[in-house]
PDB file of N, CA and C in Angstrom:
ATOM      1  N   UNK A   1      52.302 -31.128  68.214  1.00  0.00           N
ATOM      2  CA  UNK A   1      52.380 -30.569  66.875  1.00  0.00           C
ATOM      3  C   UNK A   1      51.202 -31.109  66.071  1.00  0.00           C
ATOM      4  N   UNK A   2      50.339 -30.533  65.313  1.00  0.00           N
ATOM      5  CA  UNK A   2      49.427 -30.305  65.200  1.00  0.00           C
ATOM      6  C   UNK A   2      49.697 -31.034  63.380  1.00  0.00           C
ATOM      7  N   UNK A   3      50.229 -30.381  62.653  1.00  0.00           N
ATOM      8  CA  UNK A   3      50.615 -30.697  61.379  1.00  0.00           C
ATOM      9  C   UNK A   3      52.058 -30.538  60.778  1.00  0.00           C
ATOM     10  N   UNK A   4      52.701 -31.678  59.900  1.00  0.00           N
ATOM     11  CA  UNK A   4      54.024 -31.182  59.810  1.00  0.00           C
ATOM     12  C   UNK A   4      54.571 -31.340  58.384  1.00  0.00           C
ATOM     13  N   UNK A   5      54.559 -30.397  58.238  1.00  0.00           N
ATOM     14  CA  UNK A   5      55.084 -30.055  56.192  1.00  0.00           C
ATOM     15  C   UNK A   5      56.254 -30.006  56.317  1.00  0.00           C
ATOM     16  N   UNK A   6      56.714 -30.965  54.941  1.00  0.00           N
ATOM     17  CA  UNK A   6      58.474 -31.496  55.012  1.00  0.00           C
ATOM     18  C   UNK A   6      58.707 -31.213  53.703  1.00  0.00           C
ATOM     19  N   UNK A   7      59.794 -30.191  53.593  1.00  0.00           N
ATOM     20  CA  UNK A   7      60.627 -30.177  51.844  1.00  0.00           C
ATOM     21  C   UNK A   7      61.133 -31.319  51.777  1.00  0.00           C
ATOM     22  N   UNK A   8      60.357 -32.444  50.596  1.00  0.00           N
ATOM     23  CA  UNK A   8      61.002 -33.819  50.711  1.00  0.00           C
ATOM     24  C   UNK A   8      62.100 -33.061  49.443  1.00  0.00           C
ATOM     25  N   UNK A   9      63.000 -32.234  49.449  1.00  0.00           N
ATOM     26  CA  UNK A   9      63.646 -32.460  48.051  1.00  0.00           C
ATOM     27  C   UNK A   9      65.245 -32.625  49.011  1.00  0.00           C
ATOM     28  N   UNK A  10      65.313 -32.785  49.984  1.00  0.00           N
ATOM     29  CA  UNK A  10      66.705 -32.745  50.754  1.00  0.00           C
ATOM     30  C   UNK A  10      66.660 -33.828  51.503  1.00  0.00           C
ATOM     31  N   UNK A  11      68.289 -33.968  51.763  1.00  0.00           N
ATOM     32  CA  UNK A  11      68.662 -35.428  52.759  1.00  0.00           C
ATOM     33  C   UNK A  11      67.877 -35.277  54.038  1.00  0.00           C
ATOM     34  N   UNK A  12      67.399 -34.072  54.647  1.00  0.00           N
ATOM     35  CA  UNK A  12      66.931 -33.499  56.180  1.00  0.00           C
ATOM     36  C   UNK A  12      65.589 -34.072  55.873  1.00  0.00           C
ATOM     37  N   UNK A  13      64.983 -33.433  54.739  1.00  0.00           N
ATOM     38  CA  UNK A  13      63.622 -33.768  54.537  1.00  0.00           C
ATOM     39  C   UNK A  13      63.085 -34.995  54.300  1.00  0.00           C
ATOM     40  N   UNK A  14      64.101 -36.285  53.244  1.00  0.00           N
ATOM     41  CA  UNK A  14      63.828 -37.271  53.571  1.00  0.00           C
ATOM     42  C   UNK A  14      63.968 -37.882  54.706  1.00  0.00           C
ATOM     43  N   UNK A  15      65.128 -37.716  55.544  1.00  0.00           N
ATOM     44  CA  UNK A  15      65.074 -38.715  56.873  1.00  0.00           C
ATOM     45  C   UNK A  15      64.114 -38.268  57.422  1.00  0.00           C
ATOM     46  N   UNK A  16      63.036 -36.887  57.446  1.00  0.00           N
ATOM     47  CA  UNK A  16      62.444 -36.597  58.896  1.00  0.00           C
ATOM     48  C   UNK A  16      61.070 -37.741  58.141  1.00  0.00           C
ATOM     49  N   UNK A  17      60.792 -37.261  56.786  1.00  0.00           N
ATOM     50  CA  UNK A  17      59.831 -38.148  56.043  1.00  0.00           C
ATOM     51  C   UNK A  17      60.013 -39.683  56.505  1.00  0.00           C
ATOM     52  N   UNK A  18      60.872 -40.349  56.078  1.00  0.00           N
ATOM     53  CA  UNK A  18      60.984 -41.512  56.281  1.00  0.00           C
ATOM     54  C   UNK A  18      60.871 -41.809  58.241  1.00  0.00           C
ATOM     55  N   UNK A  19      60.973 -41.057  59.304  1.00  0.00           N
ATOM     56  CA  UNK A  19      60.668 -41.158  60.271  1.00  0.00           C
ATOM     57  C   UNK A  19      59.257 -40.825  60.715  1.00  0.00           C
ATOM     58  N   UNK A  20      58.917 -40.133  59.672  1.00  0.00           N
ATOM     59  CA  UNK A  20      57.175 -39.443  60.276  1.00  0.00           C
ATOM     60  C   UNK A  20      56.532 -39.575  58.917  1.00  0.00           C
ATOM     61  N   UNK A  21      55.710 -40.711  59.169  1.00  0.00           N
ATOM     62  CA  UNK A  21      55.321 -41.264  57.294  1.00  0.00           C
ATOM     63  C   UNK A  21      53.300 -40.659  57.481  1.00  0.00           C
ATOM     64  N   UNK A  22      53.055 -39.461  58.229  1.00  0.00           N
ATOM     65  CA  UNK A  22      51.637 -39.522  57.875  1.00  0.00           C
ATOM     66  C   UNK A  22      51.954 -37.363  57.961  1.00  0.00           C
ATOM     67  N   UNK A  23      53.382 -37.329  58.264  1.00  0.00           N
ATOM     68  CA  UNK A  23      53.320 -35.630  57.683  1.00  0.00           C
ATOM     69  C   UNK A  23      53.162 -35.420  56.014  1.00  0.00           C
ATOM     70  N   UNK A  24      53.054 -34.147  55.861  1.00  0.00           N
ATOM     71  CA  UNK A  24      52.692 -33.449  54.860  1.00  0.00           C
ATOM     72  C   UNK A  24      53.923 -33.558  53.698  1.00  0.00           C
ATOM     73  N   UNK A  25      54.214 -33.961  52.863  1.00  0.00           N
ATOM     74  CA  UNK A  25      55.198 -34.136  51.757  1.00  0.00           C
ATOM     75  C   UNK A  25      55.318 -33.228  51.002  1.00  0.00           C
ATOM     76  N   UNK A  26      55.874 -32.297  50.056  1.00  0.00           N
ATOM     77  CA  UNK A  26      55.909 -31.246  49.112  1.00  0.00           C
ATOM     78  C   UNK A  26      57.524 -31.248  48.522  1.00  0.00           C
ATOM     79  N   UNK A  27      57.299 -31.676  47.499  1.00  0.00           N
ATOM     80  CA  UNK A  27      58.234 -31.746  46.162  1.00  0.00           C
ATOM     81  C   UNK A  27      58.245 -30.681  44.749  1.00  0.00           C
ATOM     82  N   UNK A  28      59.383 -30.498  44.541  1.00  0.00           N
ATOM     83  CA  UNK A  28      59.356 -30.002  43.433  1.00  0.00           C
ATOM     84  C   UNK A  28      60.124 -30.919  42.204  1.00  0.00           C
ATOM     85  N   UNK A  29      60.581 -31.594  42.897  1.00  0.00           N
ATOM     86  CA  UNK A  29      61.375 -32.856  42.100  1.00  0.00           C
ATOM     87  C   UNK A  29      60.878 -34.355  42.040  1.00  0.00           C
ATOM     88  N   UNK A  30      59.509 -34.028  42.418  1.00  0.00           N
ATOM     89  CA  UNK A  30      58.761 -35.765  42.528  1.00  0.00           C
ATOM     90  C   UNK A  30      59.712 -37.187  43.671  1.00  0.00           C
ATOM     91  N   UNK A  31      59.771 -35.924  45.111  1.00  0.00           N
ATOM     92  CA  UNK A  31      61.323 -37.153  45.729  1.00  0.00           C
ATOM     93  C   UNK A  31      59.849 -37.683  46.670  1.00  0.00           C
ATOM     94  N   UNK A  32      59.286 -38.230  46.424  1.00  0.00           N
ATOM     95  CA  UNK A  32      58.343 -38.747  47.231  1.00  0.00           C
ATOM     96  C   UNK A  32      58.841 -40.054  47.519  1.00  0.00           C
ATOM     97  N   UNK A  33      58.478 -40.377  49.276  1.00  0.00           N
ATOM     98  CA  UNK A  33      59.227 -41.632  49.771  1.00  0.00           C
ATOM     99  C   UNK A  33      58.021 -42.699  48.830  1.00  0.00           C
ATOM    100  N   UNK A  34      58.243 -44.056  48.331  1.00  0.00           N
ATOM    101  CA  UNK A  34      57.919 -45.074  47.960  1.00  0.00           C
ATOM    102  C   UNK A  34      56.909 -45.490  49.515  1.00  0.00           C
ATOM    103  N   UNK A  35      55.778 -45.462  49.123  1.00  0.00           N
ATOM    104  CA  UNK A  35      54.604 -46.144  50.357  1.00  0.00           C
ATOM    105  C   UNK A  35      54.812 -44.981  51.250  1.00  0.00           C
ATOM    106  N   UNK A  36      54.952 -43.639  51.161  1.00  0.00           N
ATOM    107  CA  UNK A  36      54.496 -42.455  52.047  1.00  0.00           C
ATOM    108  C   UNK A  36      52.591 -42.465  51.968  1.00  0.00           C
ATOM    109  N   UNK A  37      52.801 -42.872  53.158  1.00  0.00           N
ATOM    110  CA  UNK A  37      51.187 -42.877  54.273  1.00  0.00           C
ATOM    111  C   UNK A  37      50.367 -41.313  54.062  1.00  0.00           C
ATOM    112  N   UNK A  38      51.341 -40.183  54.394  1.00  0.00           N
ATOM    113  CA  UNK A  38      50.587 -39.233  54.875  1.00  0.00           C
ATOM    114  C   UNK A  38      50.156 -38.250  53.510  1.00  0.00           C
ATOM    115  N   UNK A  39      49.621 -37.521  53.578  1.00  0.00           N
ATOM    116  CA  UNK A  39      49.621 -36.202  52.674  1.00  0.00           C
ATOM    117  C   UNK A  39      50.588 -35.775  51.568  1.00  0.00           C
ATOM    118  N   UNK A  40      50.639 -35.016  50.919  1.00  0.00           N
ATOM    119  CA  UNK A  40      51.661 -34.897  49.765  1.00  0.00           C
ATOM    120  C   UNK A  40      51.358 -33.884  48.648  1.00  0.00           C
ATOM    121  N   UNK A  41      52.425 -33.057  48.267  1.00  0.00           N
ATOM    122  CA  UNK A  41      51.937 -32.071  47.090  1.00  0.00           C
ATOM    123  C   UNK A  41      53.235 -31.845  46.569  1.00  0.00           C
ATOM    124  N   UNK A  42      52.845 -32.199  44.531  1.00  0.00           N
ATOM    125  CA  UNK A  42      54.389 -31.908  44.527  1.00  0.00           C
ATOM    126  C   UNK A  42      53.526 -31.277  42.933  1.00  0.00           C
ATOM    127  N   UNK A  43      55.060 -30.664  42.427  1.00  0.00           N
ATOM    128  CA  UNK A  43      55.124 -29.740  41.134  1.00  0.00           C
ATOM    129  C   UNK A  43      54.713 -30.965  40.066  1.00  0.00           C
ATOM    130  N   UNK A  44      54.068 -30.565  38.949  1.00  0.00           N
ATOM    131  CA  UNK A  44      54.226 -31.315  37.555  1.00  0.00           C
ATOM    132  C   UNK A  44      54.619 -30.523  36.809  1.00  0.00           C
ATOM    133  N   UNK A  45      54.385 -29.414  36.722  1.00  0.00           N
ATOM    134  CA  UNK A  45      55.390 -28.592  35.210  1.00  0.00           C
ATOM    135  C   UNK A  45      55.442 -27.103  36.039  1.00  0.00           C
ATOM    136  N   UNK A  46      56.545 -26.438  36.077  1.00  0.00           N
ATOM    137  CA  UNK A  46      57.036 -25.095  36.250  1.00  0.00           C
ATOM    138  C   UNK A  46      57.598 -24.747  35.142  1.00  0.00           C
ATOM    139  N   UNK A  47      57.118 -23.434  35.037  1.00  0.00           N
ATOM    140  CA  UNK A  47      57.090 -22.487  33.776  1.00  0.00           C
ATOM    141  C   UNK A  47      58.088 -21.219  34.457  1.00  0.00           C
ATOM    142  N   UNK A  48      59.326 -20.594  34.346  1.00  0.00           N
ATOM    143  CA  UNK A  48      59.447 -19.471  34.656  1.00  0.00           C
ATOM    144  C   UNK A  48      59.337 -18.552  33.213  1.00  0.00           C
ATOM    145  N   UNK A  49      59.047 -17.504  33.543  1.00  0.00           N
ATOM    146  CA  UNK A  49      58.663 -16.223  32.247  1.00  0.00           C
ATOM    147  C   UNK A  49      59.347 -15.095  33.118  1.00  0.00           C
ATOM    148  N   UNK A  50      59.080 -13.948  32.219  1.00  0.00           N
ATOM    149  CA  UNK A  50      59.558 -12.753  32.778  1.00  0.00           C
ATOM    150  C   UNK A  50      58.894 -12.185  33.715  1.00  0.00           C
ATOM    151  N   UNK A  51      57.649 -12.485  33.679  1.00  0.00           N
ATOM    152  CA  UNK A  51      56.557 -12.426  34.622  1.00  0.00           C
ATOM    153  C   UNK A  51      56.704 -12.901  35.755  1.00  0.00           C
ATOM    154  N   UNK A  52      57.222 -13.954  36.005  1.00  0.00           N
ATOM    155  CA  UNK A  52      57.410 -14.651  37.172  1.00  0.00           C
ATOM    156  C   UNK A  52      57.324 -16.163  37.222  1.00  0.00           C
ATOM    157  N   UNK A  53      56.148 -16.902  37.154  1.00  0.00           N
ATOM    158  CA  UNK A  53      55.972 -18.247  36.652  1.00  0.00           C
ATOM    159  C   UNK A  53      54.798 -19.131  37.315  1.00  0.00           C
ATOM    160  N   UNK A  54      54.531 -20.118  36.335  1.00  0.00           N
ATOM    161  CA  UNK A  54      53.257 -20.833  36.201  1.00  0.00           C
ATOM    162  C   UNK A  54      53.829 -22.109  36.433  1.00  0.00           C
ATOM    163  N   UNK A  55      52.758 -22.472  38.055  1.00  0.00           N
ATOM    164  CA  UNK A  55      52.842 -24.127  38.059  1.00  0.00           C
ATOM    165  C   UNK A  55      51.963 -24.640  37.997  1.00  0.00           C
ATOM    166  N   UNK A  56      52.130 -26.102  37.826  1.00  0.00           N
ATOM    167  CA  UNK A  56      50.833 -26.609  37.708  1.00  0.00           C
ATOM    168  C   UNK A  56      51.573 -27.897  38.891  1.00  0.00           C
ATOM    169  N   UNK A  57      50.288 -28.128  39.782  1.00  0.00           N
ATOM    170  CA  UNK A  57      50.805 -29.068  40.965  1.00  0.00           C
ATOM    171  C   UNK A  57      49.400 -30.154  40.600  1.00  0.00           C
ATOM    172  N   UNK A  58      50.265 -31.390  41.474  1.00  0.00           N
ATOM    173  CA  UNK A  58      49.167 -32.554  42.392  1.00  0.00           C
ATOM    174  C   UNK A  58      49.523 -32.790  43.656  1.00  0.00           C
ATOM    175  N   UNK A  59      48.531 -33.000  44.163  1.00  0.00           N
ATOM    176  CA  UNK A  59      48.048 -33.481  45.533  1.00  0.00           C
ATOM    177  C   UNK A  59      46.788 -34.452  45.803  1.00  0.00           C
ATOM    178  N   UNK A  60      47.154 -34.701  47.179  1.00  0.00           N
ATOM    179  CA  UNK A  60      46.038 -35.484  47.799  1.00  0.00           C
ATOM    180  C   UNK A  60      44.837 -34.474  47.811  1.00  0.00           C
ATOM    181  N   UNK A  61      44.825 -33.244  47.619  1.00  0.00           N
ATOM    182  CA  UNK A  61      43.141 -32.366  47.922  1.00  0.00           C
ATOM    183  C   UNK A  61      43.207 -32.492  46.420  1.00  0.00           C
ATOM    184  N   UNK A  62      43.521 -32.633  45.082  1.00  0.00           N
ATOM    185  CA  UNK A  62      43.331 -32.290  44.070  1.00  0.00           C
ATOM    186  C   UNK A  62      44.653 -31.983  42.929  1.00  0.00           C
ATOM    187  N   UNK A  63      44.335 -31.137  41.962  1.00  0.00           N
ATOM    188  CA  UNK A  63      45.546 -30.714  41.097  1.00  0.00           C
ATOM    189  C   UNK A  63      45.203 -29.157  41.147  1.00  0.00           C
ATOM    190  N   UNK A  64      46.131 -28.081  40.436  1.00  0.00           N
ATOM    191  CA  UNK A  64      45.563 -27.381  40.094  1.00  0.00           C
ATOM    192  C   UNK A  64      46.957 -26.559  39.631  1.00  0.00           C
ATOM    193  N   UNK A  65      46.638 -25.314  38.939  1.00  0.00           N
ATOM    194  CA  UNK A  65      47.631 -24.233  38.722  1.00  0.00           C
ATOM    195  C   UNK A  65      47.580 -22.899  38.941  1.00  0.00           C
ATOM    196  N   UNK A  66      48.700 -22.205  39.214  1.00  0.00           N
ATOM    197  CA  UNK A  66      49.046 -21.058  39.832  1.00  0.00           C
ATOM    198  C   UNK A  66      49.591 -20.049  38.939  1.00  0.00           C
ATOM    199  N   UNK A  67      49.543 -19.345  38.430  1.00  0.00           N
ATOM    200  CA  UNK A  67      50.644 -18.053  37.788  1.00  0.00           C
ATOM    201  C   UNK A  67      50.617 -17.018  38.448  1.00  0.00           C
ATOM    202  N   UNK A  68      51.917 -17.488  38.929  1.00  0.00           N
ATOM    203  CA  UNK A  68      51.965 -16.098  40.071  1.00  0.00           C
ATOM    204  C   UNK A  68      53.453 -15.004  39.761  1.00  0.00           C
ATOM    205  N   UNK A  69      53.246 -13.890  40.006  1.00  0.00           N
ATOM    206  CA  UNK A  69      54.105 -13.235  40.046  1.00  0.00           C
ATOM    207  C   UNK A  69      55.753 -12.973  40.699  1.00  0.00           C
ATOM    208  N   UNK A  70      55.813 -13.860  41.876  1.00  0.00           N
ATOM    209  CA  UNK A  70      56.783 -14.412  41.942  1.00  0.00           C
ATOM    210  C   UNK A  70      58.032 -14.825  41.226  1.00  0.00           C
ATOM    211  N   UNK A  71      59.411 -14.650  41.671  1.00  0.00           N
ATOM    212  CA  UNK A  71      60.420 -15.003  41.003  1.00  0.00           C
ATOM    213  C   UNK A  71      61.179 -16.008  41.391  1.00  0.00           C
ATOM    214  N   UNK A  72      61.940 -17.362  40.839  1.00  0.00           N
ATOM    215  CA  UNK A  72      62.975 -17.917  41.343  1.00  0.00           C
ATOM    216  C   UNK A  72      62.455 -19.335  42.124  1.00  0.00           C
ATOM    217  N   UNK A  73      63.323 -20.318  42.208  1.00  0.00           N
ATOM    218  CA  UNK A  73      62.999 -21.383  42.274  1.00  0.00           C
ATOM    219  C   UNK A  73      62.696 -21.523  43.828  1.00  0.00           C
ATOM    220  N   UNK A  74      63.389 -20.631  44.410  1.00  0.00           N
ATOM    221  CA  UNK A  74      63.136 -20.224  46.058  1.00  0.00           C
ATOM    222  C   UNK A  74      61.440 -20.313  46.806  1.00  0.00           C
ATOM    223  N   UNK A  75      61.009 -19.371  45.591  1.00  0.00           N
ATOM    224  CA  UNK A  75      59.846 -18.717  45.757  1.00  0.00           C
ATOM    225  C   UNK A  75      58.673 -20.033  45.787  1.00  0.00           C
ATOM    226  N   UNK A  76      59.017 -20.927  44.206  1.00  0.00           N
ATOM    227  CA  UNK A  76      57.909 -21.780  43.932  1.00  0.00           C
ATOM    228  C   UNK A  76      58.294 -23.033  44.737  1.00  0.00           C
ATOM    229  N   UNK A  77      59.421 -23.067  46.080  1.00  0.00           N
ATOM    230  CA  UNK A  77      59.126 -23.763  46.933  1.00  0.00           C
ATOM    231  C   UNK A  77      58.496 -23.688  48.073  1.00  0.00           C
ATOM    232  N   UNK A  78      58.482 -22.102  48.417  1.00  0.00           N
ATOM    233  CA  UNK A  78      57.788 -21.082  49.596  1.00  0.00           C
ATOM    234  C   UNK A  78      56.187 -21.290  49.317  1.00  0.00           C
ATOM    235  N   UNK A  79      56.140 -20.800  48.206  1.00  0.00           N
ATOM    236  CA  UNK A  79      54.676 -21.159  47.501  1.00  0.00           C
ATOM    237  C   UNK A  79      54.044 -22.565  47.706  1.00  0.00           C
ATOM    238  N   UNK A  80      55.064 -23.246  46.975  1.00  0.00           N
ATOM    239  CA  UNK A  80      54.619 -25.055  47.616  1.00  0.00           C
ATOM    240  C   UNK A  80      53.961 -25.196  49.076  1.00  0.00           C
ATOM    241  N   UNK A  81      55.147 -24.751  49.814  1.00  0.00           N
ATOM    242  CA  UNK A  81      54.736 -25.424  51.320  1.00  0.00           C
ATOM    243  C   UNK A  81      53.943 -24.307  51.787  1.00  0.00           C
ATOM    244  N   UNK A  82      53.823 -22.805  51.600  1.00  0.00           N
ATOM    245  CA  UNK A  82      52.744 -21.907  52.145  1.00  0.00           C
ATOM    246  C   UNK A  82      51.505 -22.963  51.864  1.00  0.00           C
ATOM    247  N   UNK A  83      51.158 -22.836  50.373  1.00  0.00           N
ATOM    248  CA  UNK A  83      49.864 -24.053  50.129  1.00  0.00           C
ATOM    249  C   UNK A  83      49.698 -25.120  51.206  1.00  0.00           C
ATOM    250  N   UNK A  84      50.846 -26.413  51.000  1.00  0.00           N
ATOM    251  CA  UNK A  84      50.748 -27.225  51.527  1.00  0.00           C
ATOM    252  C   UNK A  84      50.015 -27.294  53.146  1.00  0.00           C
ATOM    253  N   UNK A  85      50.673 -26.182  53.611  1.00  0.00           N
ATOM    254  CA  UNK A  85      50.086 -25.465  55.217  1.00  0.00           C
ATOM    255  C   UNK A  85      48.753 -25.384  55.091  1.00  0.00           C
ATOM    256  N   UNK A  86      48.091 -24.423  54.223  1.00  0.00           N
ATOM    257  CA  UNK A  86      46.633 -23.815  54.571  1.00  0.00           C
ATOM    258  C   UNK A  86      46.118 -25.396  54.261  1.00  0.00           C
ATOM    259  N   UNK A  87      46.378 -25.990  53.117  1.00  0.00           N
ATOM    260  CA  UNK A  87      45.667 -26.898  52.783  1.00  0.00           C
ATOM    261  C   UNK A  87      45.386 -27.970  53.904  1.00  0.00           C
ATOM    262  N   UNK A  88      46.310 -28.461  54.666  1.00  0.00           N
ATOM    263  CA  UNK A  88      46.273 -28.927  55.415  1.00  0.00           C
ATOM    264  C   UNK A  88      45.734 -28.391  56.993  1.00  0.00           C
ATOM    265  N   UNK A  89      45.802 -27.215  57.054  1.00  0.00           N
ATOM    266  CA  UNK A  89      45.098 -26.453  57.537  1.00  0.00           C
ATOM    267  C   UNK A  89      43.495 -26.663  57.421  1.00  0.00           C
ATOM    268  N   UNK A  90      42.749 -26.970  56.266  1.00  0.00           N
ATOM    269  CA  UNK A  90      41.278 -27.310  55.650  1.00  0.00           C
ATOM    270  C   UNK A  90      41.429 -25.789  55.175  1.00  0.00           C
ATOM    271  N   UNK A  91      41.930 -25.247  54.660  1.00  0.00           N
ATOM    272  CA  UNK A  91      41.345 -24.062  53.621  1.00  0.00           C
ATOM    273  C   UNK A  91      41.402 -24.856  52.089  1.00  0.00           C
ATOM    274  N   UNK A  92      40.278 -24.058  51.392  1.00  0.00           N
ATOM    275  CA  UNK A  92      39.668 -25.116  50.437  1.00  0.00           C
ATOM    276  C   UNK A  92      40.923 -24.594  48.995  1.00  0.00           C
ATOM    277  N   UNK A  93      41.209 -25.520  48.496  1.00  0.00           N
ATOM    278  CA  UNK A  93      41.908 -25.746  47.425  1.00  0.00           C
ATOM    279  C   UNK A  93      41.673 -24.414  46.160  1.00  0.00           C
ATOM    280  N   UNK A  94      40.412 -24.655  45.257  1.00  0.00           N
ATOM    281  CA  UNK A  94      40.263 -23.592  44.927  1.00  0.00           C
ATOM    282  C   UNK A  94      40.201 -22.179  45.333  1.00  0.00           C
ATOM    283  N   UNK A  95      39.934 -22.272  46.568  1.00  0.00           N
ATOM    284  CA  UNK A  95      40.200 -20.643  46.833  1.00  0.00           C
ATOM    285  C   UNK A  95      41.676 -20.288  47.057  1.00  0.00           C
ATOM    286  N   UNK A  96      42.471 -21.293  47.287  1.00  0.00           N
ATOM    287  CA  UNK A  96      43.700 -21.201  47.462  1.00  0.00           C
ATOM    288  C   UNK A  96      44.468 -20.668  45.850  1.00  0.00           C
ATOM    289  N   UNK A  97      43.984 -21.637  45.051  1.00  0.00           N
ATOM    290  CA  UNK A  97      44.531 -21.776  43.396  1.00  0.00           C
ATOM    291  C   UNK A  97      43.924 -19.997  43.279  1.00  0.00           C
ATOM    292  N   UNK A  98      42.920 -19.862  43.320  1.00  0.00           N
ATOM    293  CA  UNK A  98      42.160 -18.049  42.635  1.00  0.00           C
ATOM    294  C   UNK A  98      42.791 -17.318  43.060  1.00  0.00           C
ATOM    295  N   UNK A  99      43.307 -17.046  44.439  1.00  0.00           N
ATOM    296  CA  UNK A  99      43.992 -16.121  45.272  1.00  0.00           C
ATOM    297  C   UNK A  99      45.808 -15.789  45.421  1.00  0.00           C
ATOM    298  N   UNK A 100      46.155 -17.432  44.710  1.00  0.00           N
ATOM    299  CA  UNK A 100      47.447 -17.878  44.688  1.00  0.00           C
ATOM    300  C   UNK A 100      48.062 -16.440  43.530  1.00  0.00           C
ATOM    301  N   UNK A 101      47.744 -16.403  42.504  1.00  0.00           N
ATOM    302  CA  UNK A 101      47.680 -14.857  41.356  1.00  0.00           C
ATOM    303  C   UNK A 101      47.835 -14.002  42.088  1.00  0.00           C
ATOM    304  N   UNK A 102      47.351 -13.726  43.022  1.00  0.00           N
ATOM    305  CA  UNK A 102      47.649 -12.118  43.840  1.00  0.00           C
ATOM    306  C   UNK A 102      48.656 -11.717  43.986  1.00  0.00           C
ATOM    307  N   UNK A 103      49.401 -12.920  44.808  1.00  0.00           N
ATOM    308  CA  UNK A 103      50.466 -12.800  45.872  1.00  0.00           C
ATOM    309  C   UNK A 103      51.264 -11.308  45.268  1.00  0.00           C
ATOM    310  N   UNK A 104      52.039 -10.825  45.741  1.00  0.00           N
ATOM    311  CA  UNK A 104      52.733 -10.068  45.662  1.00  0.00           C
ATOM    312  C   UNK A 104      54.005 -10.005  46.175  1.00  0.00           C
ATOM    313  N   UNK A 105      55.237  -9.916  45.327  1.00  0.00           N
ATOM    314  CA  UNK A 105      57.024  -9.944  45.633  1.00  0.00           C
ATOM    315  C   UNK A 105      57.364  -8.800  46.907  1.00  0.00           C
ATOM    316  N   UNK A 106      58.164  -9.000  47.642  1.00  0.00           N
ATOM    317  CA  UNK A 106      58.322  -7.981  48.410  1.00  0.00           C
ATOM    318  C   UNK A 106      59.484  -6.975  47.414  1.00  0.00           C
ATOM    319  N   UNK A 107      59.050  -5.236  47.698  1.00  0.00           N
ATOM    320  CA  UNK A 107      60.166  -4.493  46.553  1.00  0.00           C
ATOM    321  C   UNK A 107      61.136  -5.010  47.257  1.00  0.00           C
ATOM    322  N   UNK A 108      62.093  -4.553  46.140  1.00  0.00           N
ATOM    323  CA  UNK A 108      63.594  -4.884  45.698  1.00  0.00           C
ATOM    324  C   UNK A 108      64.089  -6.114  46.003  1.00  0.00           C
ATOM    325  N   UNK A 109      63.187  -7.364  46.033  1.00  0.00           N
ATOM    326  CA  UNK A 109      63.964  -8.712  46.168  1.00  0.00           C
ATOM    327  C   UNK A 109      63.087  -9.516  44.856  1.00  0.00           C
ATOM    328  N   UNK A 110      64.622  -9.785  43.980  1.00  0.00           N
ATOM    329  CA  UNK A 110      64.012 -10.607  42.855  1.00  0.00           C
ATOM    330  C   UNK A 110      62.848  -9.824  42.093  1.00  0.00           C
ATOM    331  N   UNK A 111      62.943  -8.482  41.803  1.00  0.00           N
ATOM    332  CA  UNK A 111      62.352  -7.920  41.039  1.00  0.00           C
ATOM    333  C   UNK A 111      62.937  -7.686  39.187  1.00  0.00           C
ATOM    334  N   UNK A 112      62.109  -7.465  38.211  1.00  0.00           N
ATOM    335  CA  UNK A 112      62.630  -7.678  37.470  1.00  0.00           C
ATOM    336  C   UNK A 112      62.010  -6.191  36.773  1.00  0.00           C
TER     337      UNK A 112
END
């Protein structure tokens, strides 16, 4: 396994964290293990609107923010760890943040 991105916001996600301390971390609740070694990206302010909603994240590649069209707290964790992937992947941060706006909802789920 090549790279491994963990929803630290659950009991699953901390134990696998606390067993594998140089995978990829991603929070939306700041549950970051105390002395986590590896990688990491978590939320600082989520905005939902009618629009969909605006985050603004940190990480080890940087900070940055997103307003994306997207709905639901589901989404801006999908969003989290999609990022977290490429990033860790080496796709570059800003092109990630410019392109992150595009995305597009699939119809009839969480449309408004």
């Amino acid at each position: 396994v090549g790279q491994m991105i963990i929803n630290a916001d659950d009991q699953v996600g901390q134990h696998w964290l606390s067993k594998l301390p140089d995978a990829v971390a991603v929070t939306m609740q700041d549950n970051l293990l105390p002395g986590c070694h590896g990688r990491w990206l978590k939320t600082t302010v989520i905005s939902y609107h009618d629009n969909g909603v605006t985050l603004c994240f940190s990480s080890n590649w940087g900070d940055g923010e997103i307003a994306s069209q997207l709905m639901g707290a589901f989404n801006v964790n999908n969003l989290l760890l999609a990022l977290a992937t490429l990033l860790a992947l080496g796709y570059p941060l800003d092109k990630l943040v410019e392109t992150g706006s595009r995305l597009q909802p699939v119809c009839g789920r969480m449309e408004v």
